[in-house]
PDB file of N, CA and C in Angstrom:
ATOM      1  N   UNK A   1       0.812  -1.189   0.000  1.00  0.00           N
ATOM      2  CA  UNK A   1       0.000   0.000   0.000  1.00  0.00           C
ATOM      3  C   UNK A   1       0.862   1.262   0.000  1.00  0.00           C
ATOM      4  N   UNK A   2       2.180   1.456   0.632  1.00  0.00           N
ATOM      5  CA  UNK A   2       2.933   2.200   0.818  1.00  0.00           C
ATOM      6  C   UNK A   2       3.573   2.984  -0.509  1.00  0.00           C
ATOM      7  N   UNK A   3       3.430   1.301  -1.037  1.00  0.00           N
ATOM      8  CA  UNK A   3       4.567   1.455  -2.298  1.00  0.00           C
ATOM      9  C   UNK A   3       3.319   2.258  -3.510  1.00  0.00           C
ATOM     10  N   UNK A   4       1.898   2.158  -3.619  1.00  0.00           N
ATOM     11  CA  UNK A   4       1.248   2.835  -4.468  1.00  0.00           C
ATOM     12  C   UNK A   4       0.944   4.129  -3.829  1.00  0.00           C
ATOM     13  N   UNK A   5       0.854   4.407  -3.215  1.00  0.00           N
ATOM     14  CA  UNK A   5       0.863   5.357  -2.353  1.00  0.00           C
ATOM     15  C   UNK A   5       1.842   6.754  -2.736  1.00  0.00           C
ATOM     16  N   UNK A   6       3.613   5.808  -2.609  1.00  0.00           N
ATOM     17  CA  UNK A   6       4.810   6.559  -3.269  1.00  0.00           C
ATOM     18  C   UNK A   6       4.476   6.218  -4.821  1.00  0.00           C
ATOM     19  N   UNK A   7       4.093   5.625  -5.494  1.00  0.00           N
ATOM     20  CA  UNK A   7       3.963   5.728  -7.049  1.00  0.00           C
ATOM     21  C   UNK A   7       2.756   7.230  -7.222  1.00  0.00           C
ATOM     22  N   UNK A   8       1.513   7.048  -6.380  1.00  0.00           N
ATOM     23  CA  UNK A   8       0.589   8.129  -6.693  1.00  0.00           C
ATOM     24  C   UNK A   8       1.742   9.488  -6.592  1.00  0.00           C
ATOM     25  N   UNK A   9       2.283   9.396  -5.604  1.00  0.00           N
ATOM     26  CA  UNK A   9       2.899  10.636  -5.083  1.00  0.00           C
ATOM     27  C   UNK A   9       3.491  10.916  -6.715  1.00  0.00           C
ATOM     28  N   UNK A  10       4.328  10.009  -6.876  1.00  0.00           N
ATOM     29  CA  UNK A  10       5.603  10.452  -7.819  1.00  0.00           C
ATOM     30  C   UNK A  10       5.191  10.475  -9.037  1.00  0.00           C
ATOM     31  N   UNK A  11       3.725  10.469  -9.466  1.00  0.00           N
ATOM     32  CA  UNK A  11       2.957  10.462 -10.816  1.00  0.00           C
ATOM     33  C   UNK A  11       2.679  12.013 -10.481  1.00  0.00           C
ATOM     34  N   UNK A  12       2.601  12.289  -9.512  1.00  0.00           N
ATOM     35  CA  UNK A  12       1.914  13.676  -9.127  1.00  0.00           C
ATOM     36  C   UNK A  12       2.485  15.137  -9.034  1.00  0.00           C
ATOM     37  N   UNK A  13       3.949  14.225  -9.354  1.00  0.00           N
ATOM     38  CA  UNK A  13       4.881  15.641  -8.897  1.00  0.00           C
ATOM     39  C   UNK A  13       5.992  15.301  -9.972  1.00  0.00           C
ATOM     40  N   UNK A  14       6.034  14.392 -10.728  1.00  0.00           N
ATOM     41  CA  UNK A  14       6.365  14.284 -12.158  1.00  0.00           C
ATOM     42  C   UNK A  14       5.390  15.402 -13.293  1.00  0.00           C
ATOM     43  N   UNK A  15       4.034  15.160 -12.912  1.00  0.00           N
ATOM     44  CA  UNK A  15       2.888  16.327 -13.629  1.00  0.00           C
ATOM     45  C   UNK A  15       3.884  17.489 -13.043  1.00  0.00           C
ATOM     46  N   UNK A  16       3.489  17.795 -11.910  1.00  0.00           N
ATOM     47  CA  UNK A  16       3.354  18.980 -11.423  1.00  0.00           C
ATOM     48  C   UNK A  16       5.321  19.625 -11.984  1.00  0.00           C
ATOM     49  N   UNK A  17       6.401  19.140 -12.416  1.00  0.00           N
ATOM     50  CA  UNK A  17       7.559  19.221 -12.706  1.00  0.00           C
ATOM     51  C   UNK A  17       7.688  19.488 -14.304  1.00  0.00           C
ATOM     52  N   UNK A  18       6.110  18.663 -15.305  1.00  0.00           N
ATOM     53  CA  UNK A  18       6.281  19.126 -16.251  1.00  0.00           C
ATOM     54  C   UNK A  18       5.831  20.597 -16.761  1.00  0.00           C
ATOM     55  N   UNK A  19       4.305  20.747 -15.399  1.00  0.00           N
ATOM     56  CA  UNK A  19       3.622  22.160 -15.678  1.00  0.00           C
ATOM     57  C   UNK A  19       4.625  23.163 -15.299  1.00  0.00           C
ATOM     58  N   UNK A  20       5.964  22.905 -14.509  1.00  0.00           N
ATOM     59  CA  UNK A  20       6.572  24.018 -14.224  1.00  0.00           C
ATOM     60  C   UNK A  20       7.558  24.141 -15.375  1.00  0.00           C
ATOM     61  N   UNK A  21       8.416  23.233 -15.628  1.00  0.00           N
ATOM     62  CA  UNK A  21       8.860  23.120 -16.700  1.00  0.00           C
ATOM     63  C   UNK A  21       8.271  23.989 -18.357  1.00  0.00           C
ATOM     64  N   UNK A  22       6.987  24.173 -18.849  1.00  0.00           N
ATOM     65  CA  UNK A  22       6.321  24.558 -19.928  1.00  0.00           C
ATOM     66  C   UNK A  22       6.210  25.954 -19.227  1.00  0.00           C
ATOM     67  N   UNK A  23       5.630  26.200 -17.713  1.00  0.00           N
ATOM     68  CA  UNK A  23       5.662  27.808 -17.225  1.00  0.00           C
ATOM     69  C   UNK A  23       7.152  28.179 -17.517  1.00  0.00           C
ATOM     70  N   UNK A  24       7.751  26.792 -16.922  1.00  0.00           N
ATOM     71  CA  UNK A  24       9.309  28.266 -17.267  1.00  0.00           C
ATOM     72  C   UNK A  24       9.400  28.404 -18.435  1.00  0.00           C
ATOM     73  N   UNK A  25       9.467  27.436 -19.863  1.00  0.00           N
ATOM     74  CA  UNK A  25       9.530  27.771 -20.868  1.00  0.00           C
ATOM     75  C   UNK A  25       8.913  28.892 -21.878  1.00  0.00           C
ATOM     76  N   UNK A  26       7.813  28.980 -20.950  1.00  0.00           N
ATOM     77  CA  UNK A  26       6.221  30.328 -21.385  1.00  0.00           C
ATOM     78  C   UNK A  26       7.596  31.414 -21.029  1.00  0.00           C
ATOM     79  N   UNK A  27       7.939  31.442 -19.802  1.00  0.00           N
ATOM     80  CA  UNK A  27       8.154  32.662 -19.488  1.00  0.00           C
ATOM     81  C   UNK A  27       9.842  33.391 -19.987  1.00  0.00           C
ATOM     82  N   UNK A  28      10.654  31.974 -20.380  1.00  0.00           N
ATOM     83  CA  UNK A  28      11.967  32.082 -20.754  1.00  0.00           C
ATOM     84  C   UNK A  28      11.420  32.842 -22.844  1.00  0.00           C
ATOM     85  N   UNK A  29      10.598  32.283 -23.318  1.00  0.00           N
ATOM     86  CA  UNK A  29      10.387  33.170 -24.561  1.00  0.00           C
ATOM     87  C   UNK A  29       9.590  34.374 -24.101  1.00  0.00           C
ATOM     88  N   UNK A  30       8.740  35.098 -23.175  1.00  0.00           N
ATOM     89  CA  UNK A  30       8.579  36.189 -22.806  1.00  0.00           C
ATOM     90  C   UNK A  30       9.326  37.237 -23.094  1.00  0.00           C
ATOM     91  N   UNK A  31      10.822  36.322 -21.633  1.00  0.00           N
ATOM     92  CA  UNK A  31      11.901  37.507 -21.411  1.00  0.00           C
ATOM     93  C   UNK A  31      12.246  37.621 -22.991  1.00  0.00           C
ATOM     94  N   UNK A  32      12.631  36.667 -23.775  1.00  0.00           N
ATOM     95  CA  UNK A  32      13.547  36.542 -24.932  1.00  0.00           C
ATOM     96  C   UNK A  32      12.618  37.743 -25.837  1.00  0.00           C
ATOM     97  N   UNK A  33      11.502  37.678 -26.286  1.00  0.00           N
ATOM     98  CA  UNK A  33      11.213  38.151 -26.869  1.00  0.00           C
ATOM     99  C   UNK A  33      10.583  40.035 -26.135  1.00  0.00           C
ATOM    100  N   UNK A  34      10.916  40.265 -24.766  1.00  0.00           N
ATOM    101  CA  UNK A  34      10.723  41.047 -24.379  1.00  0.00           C
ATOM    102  C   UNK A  34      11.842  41.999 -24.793  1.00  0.00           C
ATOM    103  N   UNK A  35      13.067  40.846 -24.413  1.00  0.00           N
ATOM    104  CA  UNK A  35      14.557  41.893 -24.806  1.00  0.00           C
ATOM    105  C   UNK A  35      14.755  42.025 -26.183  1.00  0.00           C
ATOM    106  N   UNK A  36      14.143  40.996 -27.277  1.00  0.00           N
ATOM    107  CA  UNK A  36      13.944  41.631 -28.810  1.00  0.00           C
ATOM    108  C   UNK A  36      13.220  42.886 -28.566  1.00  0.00           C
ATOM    109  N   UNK A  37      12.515  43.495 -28.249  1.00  0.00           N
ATOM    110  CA  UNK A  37      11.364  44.759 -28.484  1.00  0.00           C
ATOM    111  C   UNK A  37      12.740  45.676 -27.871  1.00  0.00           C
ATOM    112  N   UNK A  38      12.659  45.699 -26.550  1.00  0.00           N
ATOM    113  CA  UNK A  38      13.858  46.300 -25.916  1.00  0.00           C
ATOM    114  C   UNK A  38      14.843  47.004 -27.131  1.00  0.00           C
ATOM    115  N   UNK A  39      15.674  45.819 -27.219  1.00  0.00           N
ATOM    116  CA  UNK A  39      16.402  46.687 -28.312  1.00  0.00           C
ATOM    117  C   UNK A  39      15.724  46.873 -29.304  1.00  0.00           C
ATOM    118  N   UNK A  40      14.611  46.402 -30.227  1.00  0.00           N
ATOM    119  CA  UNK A  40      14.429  47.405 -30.927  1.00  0.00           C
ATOM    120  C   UNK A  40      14.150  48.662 -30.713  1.00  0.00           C
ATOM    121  N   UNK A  41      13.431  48.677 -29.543  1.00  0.00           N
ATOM    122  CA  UNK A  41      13.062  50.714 -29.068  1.00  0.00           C
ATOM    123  C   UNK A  41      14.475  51.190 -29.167  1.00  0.00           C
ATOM    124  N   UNK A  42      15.329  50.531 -28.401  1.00  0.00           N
ATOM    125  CA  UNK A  42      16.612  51.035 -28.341  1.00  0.00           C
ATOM    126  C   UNK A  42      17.098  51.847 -29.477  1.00  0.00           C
ATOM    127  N   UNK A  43      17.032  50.694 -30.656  1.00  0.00           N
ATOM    128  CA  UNK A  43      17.875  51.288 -32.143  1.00  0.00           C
ATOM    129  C   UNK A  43      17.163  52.492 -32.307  1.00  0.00           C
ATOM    130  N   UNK A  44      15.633  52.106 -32.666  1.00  0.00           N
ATOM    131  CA  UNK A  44      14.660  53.238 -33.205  1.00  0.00           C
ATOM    132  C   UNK A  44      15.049  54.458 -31.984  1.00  0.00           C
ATOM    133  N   UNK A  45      14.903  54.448 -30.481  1.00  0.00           N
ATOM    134  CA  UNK A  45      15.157  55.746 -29.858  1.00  0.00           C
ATOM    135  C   UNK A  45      16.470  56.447 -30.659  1.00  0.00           C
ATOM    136  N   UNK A  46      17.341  55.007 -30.381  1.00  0.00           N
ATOM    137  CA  UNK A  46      19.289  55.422 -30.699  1.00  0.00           C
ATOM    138  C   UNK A  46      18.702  57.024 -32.032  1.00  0.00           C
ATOM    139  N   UNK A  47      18.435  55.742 -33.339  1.00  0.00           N
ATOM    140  CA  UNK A  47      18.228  56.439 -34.666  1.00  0.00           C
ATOM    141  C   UNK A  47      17.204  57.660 -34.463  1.00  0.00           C
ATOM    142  N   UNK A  48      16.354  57.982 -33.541  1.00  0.00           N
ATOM    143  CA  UNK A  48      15.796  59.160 -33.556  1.00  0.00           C
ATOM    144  C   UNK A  48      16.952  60.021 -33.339  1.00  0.00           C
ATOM    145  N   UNK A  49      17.485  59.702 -31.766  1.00  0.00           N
ATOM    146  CA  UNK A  49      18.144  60.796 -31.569  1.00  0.00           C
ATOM    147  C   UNK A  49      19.347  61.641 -32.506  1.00  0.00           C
ATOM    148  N   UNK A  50      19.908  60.283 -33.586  1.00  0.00           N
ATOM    149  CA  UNK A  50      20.817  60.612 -34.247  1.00  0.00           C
ATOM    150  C   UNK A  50      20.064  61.169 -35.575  1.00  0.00           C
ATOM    151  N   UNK A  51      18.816  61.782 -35.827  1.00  0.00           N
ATOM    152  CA  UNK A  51      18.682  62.454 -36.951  1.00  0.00           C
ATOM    153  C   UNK A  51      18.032  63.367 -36.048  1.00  0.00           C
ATOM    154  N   UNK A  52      17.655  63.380 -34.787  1.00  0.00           N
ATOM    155  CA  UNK A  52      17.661  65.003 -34.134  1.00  0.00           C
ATOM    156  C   UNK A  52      18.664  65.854 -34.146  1.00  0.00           C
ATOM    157  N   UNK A  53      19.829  64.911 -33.326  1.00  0.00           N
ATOM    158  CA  UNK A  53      21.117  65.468 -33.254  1.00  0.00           C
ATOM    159  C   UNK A  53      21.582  65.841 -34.669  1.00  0.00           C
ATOM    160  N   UNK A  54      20.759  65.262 -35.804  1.00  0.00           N
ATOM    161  CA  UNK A  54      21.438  65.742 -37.607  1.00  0.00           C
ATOM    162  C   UNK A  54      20.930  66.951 -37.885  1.00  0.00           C
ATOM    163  N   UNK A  55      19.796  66.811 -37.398  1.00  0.00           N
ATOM    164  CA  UNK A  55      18.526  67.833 -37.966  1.00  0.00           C
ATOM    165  C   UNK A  55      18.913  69.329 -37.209  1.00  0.00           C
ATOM    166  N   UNK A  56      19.883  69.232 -35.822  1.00  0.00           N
ATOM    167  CA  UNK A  56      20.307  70.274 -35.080  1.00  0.00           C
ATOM    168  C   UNK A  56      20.993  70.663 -35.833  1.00  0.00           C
ATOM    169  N   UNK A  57      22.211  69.861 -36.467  1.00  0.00           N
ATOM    170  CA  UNK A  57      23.212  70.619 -37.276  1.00  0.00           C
ATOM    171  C   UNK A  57      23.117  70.924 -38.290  1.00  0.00           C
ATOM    172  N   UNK A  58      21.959  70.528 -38.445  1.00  0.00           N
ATOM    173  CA  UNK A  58      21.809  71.311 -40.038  1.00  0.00           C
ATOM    174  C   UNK A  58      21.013  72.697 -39.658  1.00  0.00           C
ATOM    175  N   UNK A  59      20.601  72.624 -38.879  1.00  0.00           N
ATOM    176  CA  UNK A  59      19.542  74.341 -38.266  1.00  0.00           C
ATOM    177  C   UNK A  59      20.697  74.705 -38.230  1.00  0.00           C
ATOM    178  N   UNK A  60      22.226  74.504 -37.359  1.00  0.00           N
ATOM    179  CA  UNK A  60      23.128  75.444 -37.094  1.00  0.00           C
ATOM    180  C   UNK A  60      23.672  75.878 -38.496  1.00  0.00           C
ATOM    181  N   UNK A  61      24.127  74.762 -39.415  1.00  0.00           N
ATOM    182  CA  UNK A  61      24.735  75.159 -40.645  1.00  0.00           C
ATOM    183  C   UNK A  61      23.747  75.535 -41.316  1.00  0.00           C
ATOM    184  N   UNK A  62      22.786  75.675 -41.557  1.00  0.00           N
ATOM    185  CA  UNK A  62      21.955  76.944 -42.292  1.00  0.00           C
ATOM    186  C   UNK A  62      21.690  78.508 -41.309  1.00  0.00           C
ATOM    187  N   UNK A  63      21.824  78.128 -40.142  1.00  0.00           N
ATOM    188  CA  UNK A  63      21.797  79.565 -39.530  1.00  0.00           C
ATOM    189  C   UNK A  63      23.350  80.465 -39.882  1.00  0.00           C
ATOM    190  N   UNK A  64      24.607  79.612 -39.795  1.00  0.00           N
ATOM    191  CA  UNK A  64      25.845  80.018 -40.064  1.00  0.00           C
ATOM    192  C   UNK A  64      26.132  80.237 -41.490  1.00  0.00           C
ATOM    193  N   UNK A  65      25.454  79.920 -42.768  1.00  0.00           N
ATOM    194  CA  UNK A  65      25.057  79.911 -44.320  1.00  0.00           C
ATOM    195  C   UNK A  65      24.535  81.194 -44.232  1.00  0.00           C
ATOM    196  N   UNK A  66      23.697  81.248 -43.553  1.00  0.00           N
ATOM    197  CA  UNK A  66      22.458  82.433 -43.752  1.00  0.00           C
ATOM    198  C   UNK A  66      23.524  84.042 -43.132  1.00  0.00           C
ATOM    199  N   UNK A  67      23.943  83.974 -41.829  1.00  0.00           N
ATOM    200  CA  UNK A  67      24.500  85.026 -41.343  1.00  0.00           C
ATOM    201  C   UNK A  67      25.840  85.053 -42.109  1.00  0.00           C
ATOM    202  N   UNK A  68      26.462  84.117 -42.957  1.00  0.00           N
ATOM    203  CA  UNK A  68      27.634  84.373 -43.943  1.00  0.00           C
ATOM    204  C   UNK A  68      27.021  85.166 -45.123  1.00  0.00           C
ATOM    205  N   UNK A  69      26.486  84.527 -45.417  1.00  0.00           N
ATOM    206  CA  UNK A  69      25.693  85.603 -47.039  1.00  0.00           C
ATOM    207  C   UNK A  69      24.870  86.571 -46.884  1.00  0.00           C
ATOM    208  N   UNK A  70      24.627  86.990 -45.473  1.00  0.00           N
ATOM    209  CA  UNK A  70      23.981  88.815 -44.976  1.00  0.00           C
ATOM    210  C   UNK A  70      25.247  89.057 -44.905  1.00  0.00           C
ATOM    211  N   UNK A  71      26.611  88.571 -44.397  1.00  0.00           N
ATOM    212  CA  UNK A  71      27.681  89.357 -44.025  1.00  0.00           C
ATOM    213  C   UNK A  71      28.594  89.662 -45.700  1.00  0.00           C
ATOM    214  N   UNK A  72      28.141  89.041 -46.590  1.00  0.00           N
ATOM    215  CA  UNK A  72      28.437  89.162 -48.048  1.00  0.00           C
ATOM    216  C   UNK A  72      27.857  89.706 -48.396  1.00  0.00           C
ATOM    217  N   UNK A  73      26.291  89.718 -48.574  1.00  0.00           N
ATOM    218  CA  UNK A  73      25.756  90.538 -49.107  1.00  0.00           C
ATOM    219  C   UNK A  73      25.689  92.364 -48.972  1.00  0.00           C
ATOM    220  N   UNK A  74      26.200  92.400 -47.109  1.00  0.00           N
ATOM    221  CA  UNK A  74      26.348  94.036 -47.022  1.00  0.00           C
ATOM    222  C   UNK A  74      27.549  94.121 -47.600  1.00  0.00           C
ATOM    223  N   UNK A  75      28.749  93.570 -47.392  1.00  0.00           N
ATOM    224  CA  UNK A  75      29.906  94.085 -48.124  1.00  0.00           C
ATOM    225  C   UNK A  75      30.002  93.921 -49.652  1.00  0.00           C
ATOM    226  N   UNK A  76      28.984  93.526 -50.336  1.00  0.00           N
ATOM    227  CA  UNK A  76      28.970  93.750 -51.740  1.00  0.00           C
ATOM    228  C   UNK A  76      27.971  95.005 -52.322  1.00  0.00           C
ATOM    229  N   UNK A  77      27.292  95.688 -51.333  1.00  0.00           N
ATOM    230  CA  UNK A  77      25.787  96.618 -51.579  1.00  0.00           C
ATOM    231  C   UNK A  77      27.522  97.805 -50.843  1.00  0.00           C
ATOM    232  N   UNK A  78      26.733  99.251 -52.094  1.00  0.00           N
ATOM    233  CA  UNK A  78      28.054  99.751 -51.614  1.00  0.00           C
ATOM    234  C   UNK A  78      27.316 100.750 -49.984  1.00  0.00           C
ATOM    235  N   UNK A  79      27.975 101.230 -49.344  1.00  0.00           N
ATOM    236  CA  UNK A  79      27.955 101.747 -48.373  1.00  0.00           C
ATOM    237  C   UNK A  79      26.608 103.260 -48.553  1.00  0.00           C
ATOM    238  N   UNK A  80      25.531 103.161 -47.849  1.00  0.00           N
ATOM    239  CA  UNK A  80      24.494 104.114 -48.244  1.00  0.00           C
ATOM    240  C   UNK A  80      24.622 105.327 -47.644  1.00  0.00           C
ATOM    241  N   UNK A  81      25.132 106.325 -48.246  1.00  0.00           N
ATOM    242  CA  UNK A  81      25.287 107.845 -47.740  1.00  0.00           C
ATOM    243  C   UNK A  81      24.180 108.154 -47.126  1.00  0.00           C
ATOM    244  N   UNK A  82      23.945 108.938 -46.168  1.00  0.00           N
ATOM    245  CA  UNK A  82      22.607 110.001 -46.299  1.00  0.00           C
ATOM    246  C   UNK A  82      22.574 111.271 -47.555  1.00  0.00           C
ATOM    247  N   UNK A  83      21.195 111.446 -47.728  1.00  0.00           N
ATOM    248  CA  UNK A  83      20.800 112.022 -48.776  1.00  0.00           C
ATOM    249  C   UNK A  83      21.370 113.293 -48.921  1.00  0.00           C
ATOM    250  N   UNK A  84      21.479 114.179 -47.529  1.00  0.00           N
ATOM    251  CA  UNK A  84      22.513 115.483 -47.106  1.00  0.00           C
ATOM    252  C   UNK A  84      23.659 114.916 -47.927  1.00  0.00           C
ATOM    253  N   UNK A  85      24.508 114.136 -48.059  1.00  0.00           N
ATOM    254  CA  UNK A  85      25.637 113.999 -48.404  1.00  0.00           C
ATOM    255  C   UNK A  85      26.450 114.028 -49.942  1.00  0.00           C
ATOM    256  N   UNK A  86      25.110 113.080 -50.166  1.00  0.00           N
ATOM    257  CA  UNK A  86      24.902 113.019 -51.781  1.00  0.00           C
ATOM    258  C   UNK A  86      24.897 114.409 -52.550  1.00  0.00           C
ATOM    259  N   UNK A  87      23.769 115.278 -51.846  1.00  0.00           N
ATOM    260  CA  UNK A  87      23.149 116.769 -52.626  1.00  0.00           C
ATOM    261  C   UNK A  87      23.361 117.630 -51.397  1.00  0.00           C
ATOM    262  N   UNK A  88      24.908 117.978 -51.817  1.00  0.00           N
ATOM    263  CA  UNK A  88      24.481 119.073 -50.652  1.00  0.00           C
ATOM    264  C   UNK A  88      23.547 120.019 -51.161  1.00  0.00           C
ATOM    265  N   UNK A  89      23.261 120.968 -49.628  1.00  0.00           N
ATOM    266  CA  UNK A  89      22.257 121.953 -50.781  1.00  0.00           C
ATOM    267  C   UNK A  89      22.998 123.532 -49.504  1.00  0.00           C
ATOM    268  N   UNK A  90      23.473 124.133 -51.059  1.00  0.00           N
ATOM    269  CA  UNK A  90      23.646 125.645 -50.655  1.00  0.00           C
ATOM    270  C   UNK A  90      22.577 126.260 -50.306  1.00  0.00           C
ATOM    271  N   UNK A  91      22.260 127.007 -49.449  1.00  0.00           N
ATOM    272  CA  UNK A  91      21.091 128.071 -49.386  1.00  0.00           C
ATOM    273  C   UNK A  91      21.296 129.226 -50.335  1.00  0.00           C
ATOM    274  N   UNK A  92      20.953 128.661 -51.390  1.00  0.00           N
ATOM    275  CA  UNK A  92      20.790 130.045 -52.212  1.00  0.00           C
ATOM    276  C   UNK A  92      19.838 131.542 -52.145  1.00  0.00           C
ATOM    277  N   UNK A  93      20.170 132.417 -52.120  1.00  0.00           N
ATOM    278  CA  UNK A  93      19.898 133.533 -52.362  1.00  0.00           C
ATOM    279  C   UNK A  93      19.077 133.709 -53.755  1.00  0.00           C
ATOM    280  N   UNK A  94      18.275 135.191 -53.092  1.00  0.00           N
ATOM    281  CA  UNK A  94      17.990 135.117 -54.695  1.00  0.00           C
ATOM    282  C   UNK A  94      18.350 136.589 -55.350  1.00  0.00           C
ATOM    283  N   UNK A  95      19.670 137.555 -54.704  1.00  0.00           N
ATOM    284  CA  UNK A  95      20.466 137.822 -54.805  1.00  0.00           C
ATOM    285  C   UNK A  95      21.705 137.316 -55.859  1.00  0.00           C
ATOM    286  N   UNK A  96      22.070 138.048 -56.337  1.00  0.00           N
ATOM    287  CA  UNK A  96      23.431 137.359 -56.606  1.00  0.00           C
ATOM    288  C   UNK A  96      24.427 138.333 -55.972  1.00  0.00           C
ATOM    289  N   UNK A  97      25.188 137.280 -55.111  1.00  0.00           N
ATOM    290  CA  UNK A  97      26.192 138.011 -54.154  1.00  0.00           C
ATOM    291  C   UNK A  97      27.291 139.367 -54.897  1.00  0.00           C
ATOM    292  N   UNK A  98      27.925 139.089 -56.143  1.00  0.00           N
ATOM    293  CA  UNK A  98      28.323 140.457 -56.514  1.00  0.00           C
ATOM    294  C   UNK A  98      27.486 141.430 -56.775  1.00  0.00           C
ATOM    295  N   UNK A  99      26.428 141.494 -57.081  1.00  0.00           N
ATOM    296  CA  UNK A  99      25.245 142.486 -57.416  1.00  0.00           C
ATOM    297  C   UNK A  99      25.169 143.226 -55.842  1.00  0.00           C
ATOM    298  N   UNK A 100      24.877 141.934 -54.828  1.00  0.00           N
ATOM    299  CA  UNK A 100      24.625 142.728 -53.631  1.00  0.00           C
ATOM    300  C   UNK A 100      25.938 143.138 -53.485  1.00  0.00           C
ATOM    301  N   UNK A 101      27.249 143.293 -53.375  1.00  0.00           N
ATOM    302  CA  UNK A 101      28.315 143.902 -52.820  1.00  0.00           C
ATOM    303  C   UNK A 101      28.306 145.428 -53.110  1.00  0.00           C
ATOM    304  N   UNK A 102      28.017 144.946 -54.937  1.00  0.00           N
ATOM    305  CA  UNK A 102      28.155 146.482 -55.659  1.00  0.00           C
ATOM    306  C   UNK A 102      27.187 147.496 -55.540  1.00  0.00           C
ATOM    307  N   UNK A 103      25.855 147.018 -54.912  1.00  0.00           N
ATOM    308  CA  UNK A 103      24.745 148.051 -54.792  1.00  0.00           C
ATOM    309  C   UNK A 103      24.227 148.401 -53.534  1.00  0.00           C
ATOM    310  N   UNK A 104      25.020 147.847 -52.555  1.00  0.00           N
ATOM    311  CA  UNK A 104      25.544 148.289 -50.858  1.00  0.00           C
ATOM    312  C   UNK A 104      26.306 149.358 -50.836  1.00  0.00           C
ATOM    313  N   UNK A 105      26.485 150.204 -50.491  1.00  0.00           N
ATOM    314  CA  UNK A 105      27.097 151.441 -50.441  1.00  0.00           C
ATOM    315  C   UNK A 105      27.915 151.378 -48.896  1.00  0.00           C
ATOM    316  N   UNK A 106      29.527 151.403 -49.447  1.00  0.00           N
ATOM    317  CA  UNK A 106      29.963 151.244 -48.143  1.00  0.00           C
ATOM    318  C   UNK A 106      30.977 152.428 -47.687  1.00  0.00           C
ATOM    319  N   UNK A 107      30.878 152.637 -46.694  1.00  0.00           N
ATOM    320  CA  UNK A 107      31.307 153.782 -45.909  1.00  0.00           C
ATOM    321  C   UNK A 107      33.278 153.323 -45.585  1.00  0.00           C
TER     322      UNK A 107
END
């Protein structure tokens, strides 16, 4: 009686060794396929950041493009006088200064 007794047992925990066995296996492709996703976010984060970090340097090298060819473009536009400078303007009379000398009568 003893001896079926230890056979029930050891039918019972042979089961119970295979259900753990298939749980660990459930859970060993889990992790496996948990750490596939893992790194993929990884790459895809990695590759975002490295066409942010592209996309920065290209804002800088078009901001440094842009403030090179304003700094070309003023030194090729020639230098803008004020309009005083261009035309001077005499205050003319409507006199003409030898006329007035000669028809002043001077003492």
């Amino acid at each position: 009686m003893q001896k079926n007794l230890m056979n029930k047992k050891l039918v019972t925990l042979k089961q119970e060794n295979k259900e753990a066995q298939a749980d660990w296996t459930i859970i060993q492709q889990y992790l496996v396929d948990l750490n596939l996703n893992d790194k993929g976010e990884q790459e895809k984060s990695s590759i975002l950041q490295g066409q942010q970090h592209q996309d920065a340097e290209s804002v800088a090298r078009a901001e440094i493009a842009t403030a090179q060819e304003e700094g070309l473009l003023q030194n090729e536009l020639p230098l803008q006088e004020d309009p005083v400078e261009l035309h001077p303007q005499h205050p003319q009379n409507s006199f003409d200064e030898s006329s007035t000398h000669n028809s002043i009568p001077q003492f």
